[in-house]
N, C-alpha and C. Protein backbone atom coordinates (compact mmCIF):
# COMPACT_ATOMS: atom_id res chain seq x y z
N UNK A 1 -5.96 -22.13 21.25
CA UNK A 1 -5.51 -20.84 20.74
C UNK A 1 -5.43 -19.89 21.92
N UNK A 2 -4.23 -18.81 22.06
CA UNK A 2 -4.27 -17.99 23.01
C UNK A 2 -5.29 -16.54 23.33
N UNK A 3 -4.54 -15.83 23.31
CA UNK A 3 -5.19 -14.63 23.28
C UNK A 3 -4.83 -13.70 22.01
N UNK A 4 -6.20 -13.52 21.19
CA UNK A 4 -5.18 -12.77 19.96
C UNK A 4 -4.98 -11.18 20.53
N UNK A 5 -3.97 -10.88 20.25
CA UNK A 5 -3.72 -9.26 20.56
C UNK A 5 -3.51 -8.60 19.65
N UNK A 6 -4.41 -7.35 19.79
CA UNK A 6 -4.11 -6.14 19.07
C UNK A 6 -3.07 -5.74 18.88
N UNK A 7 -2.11 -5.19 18.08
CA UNK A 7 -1.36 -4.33 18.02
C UNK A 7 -1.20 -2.92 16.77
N UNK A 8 -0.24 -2.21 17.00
CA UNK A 8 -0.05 -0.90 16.25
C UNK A 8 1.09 -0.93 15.83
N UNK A 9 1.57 -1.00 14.46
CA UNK A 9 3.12 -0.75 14.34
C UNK A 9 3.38 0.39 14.92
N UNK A 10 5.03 0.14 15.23
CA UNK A 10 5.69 1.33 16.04
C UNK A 10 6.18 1.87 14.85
N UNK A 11 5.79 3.09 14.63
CA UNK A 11 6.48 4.21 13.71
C UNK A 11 8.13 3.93 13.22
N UNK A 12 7.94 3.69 11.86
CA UNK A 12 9.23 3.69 10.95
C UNK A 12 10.01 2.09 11.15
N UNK A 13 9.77 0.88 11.87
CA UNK A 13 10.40 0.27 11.92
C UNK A 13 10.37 -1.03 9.92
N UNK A 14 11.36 -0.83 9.79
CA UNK A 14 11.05 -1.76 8.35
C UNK A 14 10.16 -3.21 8.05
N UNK A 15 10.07 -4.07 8.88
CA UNK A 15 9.47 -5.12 9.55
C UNK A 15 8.22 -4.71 9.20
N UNK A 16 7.20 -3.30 9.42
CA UNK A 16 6.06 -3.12 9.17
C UNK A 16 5.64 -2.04 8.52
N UNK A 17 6.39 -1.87 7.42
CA UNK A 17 6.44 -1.13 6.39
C UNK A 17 5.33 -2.05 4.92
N UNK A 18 4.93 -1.16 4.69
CA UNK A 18 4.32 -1.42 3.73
C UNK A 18 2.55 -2.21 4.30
N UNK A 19 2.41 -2.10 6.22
CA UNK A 19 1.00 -2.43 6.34
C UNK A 19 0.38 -0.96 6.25
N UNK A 20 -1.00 -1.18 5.61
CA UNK A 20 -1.54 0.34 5.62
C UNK A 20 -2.11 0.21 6.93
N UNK A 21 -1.92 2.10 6.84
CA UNK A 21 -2.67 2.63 7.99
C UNK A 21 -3.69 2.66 8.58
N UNK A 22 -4.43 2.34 9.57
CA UNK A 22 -5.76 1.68 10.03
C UNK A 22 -5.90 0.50 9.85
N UNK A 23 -4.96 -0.39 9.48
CA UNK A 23 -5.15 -1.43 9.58
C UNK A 23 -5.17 -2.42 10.91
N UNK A 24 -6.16 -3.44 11.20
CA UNK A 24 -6.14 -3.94 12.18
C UNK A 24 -4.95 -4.93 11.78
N UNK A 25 -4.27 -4.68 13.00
CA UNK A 25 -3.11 -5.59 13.10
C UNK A 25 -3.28 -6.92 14.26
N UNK A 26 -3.29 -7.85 14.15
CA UNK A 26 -3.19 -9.13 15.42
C UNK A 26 -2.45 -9.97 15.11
N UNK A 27 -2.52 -10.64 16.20
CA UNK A 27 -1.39 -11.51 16.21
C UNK A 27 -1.29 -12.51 17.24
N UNK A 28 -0.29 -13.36 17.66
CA UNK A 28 0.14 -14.21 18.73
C UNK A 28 1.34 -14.13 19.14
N UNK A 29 1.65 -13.19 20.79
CA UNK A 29 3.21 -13.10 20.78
C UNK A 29 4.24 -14.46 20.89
N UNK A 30 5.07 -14.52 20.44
CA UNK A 30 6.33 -15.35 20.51
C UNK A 30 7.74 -15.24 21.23
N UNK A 31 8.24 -15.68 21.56
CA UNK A 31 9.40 -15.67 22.00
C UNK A 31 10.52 -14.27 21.47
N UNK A 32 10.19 -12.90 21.44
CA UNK A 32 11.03 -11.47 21.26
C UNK A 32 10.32 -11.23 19.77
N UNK A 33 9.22 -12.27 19.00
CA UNK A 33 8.31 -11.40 18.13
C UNK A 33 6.70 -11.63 18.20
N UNK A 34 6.21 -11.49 17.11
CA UNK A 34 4.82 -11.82 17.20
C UNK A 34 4.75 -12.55 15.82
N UNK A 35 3.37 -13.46 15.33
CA UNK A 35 3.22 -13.86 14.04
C UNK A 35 1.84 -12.81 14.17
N UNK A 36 1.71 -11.48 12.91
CA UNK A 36 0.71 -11.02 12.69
C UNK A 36 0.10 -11.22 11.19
N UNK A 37 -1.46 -11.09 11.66
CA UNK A 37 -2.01 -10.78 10.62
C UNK A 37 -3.06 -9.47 10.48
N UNK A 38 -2.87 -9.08 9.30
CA UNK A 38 -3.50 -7.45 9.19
C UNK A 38 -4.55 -7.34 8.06
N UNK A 39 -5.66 -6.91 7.89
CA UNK A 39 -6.22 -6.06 7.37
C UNK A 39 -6.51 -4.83 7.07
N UNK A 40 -6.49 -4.16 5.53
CA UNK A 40 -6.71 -2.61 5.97
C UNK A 40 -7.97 -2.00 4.86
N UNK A 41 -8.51 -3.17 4.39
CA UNK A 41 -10.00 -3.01 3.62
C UNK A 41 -9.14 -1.92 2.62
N UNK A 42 -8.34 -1.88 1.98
CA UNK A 42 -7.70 -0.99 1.30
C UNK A 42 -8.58 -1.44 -0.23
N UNK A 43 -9.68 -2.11 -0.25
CA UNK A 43 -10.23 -1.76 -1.59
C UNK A 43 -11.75 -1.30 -0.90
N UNK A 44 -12.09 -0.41 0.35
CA UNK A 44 -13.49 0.55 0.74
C UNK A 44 -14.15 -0.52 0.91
N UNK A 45 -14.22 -2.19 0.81
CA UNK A 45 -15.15 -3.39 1.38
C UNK A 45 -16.37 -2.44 2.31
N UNK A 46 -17.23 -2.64 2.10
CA UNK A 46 -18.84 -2.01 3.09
C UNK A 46 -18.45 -3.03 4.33
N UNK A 47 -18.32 -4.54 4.17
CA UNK A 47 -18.15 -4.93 5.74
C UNK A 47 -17.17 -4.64 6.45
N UNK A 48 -16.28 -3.86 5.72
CA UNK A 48 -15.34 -3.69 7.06
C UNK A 48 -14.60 -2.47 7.26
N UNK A 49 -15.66 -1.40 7.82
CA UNK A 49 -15.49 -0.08 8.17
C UNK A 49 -15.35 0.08 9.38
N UNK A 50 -15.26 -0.67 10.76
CA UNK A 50 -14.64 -0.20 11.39
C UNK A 50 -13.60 -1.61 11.97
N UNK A 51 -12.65 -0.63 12.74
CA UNK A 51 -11.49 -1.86 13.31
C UNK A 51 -11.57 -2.88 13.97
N UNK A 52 -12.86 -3.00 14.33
CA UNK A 52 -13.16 -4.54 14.67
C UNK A 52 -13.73 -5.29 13.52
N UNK A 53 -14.13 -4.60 12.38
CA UNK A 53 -14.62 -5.36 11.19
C UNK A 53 -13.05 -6.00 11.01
N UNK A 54 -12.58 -5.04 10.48
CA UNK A 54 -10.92 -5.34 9.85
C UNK A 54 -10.05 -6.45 10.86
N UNK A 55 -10.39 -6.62 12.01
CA UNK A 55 -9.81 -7.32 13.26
C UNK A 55 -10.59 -8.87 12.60
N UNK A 56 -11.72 -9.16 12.60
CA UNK A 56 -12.62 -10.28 12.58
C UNK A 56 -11.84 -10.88 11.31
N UNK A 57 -11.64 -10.40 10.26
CA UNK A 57 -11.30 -10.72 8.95
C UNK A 57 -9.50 -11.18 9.22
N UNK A 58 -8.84 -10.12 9.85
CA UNK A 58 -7.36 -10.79 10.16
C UNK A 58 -6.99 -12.15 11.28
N UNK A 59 -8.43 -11.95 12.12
CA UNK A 59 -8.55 -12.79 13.24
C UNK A 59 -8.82 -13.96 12.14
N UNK A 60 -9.73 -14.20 11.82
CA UNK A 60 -10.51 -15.68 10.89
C UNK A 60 -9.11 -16.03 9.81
N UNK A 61 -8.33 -15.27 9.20
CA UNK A 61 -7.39 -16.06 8.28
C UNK A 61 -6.08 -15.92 9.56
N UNK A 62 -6.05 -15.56 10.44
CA UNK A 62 -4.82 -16.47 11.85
C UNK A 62 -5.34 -17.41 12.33
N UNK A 63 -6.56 -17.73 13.19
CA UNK A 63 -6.93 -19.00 13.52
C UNK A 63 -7.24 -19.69 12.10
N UNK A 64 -7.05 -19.52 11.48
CA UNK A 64 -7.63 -20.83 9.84
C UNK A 64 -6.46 -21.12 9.30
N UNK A 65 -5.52 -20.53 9.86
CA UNK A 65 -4.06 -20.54 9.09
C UNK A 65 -4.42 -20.26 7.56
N UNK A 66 -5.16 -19.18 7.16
CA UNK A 66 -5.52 -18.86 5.81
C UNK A 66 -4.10 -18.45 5.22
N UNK A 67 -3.77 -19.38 3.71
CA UNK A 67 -2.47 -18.41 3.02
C UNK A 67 -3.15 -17.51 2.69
N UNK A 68 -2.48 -16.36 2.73
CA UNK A 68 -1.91 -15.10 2.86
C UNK A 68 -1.10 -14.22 2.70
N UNK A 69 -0.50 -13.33 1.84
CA UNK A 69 0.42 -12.30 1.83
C UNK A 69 0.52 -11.19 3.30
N UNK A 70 -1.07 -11.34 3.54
CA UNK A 70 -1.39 -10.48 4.78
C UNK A 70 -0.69 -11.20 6.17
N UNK A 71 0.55 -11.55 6.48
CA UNK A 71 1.29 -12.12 7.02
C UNK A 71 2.67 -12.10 7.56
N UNK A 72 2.95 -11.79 8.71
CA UNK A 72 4.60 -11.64 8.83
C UNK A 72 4.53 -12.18 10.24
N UNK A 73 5.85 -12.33 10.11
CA UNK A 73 6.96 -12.40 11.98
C UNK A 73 7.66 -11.19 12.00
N UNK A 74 7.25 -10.95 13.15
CA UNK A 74 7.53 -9.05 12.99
C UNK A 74 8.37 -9.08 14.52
N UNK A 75 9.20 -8.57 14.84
CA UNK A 75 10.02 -8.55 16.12
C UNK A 75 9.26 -7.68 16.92
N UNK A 76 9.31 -8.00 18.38
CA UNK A 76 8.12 -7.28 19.13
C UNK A 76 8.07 -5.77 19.36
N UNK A 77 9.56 -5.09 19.12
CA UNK A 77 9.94 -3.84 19.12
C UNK A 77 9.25 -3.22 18.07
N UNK A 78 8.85 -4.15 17.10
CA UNK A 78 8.34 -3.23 15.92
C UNK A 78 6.92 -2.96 16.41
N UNK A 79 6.23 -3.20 17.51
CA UNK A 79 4.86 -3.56 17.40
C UNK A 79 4.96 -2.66 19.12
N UNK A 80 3.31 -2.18 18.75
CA UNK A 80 2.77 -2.15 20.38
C UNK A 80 1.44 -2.43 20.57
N UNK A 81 1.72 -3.64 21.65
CA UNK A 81 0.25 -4.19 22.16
C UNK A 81 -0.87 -3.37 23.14
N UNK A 82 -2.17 -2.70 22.09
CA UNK A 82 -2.80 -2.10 22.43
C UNK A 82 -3.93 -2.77 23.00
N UNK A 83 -3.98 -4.29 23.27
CA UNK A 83 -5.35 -4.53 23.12
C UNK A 83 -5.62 -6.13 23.51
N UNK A 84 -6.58 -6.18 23.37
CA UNK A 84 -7.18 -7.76 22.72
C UNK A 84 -8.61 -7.87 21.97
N UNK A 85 -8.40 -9.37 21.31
CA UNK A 85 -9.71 -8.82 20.11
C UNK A 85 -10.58 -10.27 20.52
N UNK A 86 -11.27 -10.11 20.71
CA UNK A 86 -12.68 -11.31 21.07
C UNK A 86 -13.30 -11.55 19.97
N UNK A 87 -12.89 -12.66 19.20
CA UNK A 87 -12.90 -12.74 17.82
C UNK A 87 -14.71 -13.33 17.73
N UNK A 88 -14.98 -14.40 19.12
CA UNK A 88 -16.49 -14.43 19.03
C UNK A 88 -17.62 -13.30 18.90
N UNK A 89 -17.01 -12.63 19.82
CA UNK A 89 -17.96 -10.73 20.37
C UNK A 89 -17.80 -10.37 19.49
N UNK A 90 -16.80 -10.35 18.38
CA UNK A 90 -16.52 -9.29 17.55
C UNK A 90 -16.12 -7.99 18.11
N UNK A 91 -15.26 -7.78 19.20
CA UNK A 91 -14.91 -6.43 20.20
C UNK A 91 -13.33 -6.57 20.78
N UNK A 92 -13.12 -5.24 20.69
CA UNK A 92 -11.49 -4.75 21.19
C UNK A 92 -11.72 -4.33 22.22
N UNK A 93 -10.75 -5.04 22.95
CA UNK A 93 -11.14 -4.96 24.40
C UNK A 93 -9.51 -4.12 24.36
N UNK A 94 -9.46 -2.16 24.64
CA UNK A 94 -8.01 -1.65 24.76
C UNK A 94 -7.35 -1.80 26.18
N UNK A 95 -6.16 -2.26 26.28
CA UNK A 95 -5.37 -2.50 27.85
C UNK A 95 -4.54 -1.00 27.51
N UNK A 96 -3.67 -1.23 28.90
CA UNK A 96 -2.95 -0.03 28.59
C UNK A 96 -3.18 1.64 28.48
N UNK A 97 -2.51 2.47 29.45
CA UNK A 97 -3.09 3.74 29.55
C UNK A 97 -2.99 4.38 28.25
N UNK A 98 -2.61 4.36 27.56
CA UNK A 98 -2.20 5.10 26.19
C UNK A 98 -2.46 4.65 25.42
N UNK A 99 -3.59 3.58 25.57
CA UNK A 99 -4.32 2.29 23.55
C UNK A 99 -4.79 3.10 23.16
N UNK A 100 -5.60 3.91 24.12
CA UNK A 100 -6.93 4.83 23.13
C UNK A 100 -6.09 5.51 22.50
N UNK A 101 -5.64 6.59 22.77
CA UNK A 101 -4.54 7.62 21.96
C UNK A 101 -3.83 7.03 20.98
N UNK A 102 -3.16 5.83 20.98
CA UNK A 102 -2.63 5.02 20.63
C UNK A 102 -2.90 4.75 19.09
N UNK A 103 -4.54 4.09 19.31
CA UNK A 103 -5.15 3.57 18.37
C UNK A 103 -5.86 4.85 17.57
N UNK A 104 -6.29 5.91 17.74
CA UNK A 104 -6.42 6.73 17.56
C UNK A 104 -5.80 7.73 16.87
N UNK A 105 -4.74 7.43 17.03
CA UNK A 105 -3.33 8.03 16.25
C UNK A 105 -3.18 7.34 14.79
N UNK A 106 -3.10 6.08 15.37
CA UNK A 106 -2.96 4.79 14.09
C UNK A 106 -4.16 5.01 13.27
N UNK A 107 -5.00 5.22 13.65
CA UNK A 107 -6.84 5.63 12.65
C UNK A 107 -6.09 7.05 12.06
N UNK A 108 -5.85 7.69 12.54
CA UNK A 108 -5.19 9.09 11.93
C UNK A 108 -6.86 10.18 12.32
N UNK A 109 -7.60 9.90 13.72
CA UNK A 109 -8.31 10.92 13.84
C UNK A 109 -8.00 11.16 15.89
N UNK A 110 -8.69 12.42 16.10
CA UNK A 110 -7.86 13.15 17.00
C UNK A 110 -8.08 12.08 18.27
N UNK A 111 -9.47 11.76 18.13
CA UNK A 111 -10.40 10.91 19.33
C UNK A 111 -10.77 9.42 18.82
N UNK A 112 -10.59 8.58 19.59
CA UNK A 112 -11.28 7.31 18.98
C UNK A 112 -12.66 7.25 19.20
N UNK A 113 -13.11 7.06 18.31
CA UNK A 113 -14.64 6.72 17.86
C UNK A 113 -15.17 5.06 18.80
N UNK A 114 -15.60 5.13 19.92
CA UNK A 114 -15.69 4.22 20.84
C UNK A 114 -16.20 2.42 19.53
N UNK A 115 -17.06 3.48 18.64
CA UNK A 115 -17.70 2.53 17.64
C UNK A 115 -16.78 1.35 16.79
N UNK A 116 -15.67 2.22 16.90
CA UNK A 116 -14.69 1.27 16.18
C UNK A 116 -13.90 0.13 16.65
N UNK A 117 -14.50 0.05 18.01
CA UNK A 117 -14.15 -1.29 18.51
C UNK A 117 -14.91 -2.48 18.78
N UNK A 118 -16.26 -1.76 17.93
CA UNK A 118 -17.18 -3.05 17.69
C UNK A 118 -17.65 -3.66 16.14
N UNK A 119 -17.90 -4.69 16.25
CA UNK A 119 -17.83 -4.98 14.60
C UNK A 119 -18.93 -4.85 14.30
N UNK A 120 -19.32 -4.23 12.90
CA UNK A 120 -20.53 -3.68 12.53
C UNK A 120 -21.27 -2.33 13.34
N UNK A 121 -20.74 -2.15 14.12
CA UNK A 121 -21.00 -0.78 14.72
C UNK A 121 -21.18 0.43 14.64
N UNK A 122 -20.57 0.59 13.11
CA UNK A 122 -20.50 2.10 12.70
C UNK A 122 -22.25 1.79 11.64
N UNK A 123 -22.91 2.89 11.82
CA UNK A 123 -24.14 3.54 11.15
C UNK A 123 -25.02 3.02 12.05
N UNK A 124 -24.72 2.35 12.97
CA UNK A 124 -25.80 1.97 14.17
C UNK A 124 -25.60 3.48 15.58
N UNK A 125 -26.61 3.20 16.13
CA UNK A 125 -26.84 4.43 17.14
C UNK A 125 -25.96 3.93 17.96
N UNK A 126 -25.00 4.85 18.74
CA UNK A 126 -24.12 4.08 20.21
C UNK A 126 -25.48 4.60 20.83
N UNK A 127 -25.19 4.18 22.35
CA UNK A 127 -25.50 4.27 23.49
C UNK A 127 -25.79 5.93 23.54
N UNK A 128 -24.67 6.14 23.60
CA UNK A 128 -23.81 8.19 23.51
C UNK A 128 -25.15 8.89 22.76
N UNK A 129 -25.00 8.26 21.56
CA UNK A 129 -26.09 9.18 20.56
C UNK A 129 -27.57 9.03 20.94
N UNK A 130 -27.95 8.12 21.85
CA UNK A 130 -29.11 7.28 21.73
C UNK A 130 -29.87 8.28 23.22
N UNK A 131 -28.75 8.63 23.77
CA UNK A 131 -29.30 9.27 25.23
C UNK A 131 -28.86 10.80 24.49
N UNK A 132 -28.05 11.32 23.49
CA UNK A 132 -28.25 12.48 23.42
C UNK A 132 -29.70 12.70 23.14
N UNK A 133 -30.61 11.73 22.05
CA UNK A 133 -31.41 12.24 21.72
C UNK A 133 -32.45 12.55 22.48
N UNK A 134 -32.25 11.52 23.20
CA UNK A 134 -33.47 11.30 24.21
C UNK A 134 -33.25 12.17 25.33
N UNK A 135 -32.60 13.04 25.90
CA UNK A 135 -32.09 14.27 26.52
C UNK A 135 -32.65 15.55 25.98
N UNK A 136 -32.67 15.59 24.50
CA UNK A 136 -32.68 16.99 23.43
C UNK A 136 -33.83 17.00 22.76
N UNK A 137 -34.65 17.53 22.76
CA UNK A 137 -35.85 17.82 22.04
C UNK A 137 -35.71 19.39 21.51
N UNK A 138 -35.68 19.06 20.21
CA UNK A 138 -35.55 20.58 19.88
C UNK A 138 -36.56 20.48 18.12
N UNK A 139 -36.96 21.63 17.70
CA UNK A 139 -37.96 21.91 16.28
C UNK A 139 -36.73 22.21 15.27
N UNK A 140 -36.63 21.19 14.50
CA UNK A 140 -35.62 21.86 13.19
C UNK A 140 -36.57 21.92 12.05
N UNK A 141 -36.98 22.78 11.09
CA UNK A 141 -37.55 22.69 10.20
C UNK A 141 -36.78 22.07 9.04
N UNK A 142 -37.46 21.56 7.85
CA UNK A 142 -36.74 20.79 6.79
C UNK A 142 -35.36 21.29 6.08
N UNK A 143 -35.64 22.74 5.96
CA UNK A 143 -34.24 23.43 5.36
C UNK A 143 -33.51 23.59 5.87
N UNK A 144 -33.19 23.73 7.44
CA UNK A 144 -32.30 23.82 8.33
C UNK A 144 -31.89 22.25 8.23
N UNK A 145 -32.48 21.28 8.62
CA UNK A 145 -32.35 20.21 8.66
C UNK A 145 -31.16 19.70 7.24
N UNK A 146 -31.42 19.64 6.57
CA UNK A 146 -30.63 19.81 5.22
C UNK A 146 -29.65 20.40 4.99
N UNK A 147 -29.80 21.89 5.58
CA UNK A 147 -28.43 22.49 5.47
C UNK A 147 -27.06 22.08 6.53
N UNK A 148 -28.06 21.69 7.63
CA UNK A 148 -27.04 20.95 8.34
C UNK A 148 -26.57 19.59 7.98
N UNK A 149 -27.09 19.09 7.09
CA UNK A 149 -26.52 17.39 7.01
C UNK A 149 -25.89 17.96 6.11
N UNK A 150 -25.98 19.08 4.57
CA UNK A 150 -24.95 19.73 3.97
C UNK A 150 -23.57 19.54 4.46
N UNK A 151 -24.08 20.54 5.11
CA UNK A 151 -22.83 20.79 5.92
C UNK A 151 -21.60 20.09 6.34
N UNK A 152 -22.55 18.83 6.92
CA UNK A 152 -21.51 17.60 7.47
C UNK A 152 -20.82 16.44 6.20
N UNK A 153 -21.35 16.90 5.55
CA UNK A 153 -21.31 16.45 3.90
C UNK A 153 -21.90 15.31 3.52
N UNK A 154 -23.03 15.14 3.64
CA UNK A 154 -23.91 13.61 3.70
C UNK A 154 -24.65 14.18 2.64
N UNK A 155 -24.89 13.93 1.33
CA UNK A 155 -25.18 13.52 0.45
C UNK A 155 -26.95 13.19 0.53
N UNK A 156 -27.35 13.47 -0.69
CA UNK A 156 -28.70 12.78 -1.04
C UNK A 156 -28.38 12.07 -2.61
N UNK A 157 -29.10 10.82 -2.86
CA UNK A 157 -29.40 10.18 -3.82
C UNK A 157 -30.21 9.77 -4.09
N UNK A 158 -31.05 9.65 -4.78
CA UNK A 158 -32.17 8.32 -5.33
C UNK A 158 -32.86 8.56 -4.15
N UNK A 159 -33.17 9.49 -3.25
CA UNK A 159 -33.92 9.56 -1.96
C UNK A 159 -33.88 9.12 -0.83
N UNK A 160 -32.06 8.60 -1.15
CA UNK A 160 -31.25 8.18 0.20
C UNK A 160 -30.23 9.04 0.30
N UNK A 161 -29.93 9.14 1.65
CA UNK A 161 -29.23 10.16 2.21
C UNK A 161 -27.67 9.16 2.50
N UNK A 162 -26.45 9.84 1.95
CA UNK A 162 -25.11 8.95 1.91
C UNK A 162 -24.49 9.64 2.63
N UNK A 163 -23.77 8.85 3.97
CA UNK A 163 -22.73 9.71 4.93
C UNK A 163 -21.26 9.08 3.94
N UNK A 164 -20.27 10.12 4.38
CA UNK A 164 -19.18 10.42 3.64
C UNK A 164 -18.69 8.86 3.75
N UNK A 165 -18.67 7.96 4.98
CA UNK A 165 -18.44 6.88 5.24
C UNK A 165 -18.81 5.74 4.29
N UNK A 166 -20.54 5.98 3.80
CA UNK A 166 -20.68 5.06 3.16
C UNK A 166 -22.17 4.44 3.74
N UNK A 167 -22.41 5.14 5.12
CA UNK A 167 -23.92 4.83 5.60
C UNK A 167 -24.92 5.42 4.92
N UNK A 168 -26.12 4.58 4.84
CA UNK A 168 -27.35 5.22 4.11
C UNK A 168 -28.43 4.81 4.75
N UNK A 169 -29.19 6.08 4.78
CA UNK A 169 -30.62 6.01 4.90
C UNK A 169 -31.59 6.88 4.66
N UNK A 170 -33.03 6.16 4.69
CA UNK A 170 -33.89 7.26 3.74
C UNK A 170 -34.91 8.31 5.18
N UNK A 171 -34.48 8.30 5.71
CA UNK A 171 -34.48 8.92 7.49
C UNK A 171 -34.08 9.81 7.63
N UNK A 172 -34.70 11.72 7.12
CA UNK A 172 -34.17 12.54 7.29
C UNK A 172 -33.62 12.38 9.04
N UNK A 173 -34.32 12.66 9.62
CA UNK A 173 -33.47 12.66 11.21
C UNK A 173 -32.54 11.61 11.57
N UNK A 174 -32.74 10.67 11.36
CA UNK A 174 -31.30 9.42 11.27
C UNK A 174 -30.38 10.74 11.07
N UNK A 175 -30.12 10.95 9.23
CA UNK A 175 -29.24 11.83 8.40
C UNK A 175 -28.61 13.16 9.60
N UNK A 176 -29.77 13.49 10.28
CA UNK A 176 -29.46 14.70 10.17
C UNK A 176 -28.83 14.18 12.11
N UNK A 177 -29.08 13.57 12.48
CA UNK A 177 -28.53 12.97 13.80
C UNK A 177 -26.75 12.60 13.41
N UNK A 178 -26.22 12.09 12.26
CA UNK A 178 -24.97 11.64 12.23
C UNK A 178 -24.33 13.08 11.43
N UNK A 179 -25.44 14.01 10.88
CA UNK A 179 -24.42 15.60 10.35
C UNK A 179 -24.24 16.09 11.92
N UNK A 180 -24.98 15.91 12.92
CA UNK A 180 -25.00 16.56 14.55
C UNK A 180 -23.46 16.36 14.98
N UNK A 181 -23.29 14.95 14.81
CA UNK A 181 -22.54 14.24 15.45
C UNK A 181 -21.15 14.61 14.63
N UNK A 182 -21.03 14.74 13.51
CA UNK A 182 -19.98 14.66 12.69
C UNK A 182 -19.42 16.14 12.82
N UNK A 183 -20.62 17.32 13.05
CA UNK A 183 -20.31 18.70 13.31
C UNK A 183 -19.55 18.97 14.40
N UNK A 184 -20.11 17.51 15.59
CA UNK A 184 -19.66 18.13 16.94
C UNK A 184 -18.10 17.54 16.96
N UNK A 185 -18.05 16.90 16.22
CA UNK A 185 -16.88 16.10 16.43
C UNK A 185 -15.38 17.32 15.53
N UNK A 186 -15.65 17.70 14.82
CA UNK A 186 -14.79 18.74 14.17
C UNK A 186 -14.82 19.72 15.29
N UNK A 187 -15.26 20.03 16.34
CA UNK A 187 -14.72 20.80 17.38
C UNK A 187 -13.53 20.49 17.71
């Protein structure tokens, strides 16, 4: 098997009409097309919230030759190769000066979320968050604490705390570490 590659449909071409948006797209190029396969968790699946989840799942039914509807020969114009996907690592490895933006665009948010190029990655600490904390020592009392995960719109239930995503935990500071993050990110 070669190298599976990422790609992004190119805006409006008919060929890739009808894949949803954020969907991980891969494939194997061919001779002026590609054979892809896509995922876009379009029924909220918990395993596969970020684009390397959705990548692992399109990756496993292309190497299995899984039938599929999730399937086309798409001409290479319709497509742009952002990437490659390490279907063992579970990781998107982006080529190209313009993947991030790229892919980022295709997610439909301003910045790519570095997290989304690892599988299972999202509700785990990056690196990023892990040295903010450990940098920042600061006293939030409980109501502040709260009003800020409010804020970011994370939810309490049953005495678990629900990010808009779908992460949970019963860890006020976890909670109130991803309302930080979610605040700073709406800058």
């Amino acid at each position: 098997m070669g190298e599976i590659v990422l790609y992004v449909p190119r805006g409006g071409h008919p060929s890739t009409a009808g894949i949803a948006r954020g969907s991980a797209v891969v494939g194997e190029p061919r001779a002026g097309a590609a054979e892809v396969y896509f995922e876009g968790a379009l029924f909220g699946q918990k395993n596969m919230r970020t684009l390397a989840d959705r990548a692992t799942h399109a990756a496993g039914r292309m190497l299995g030759r899984y039938p599929t509807t999730a399937v086309r020969i798409v001409p290479r114009d319709a497509l742009v190769a952002v990437g490659t996907f390490d279907s063992g690592k579970g990781r998107i490895r982006l080529t190209g000066p313009d993947s991030e933006r790229t892919v980022a665009g295709w997610l439909g948010t301003p910045r790519l979320d570095p997290a989304e190029l690892v599988r299972g990655a999202q509700g785990r600490r990056t690196a990023a968050h892990t040295t903010a904390v450990a940098d920042v020592s600061v006293a939030v009392n409980r109501s502040l604490g709260e009003a800020l995960i409010e804020r970011a719109g994370i939810g309490r239930r049953d005495g678990v705390w629900i990010a808009p995503d779908g992460r949970r935990t019963s860890a006020i500071a976890e909670a109130l570490i991803w309302a930080l993050v979610a605040i700073a990110a709406e800058s």
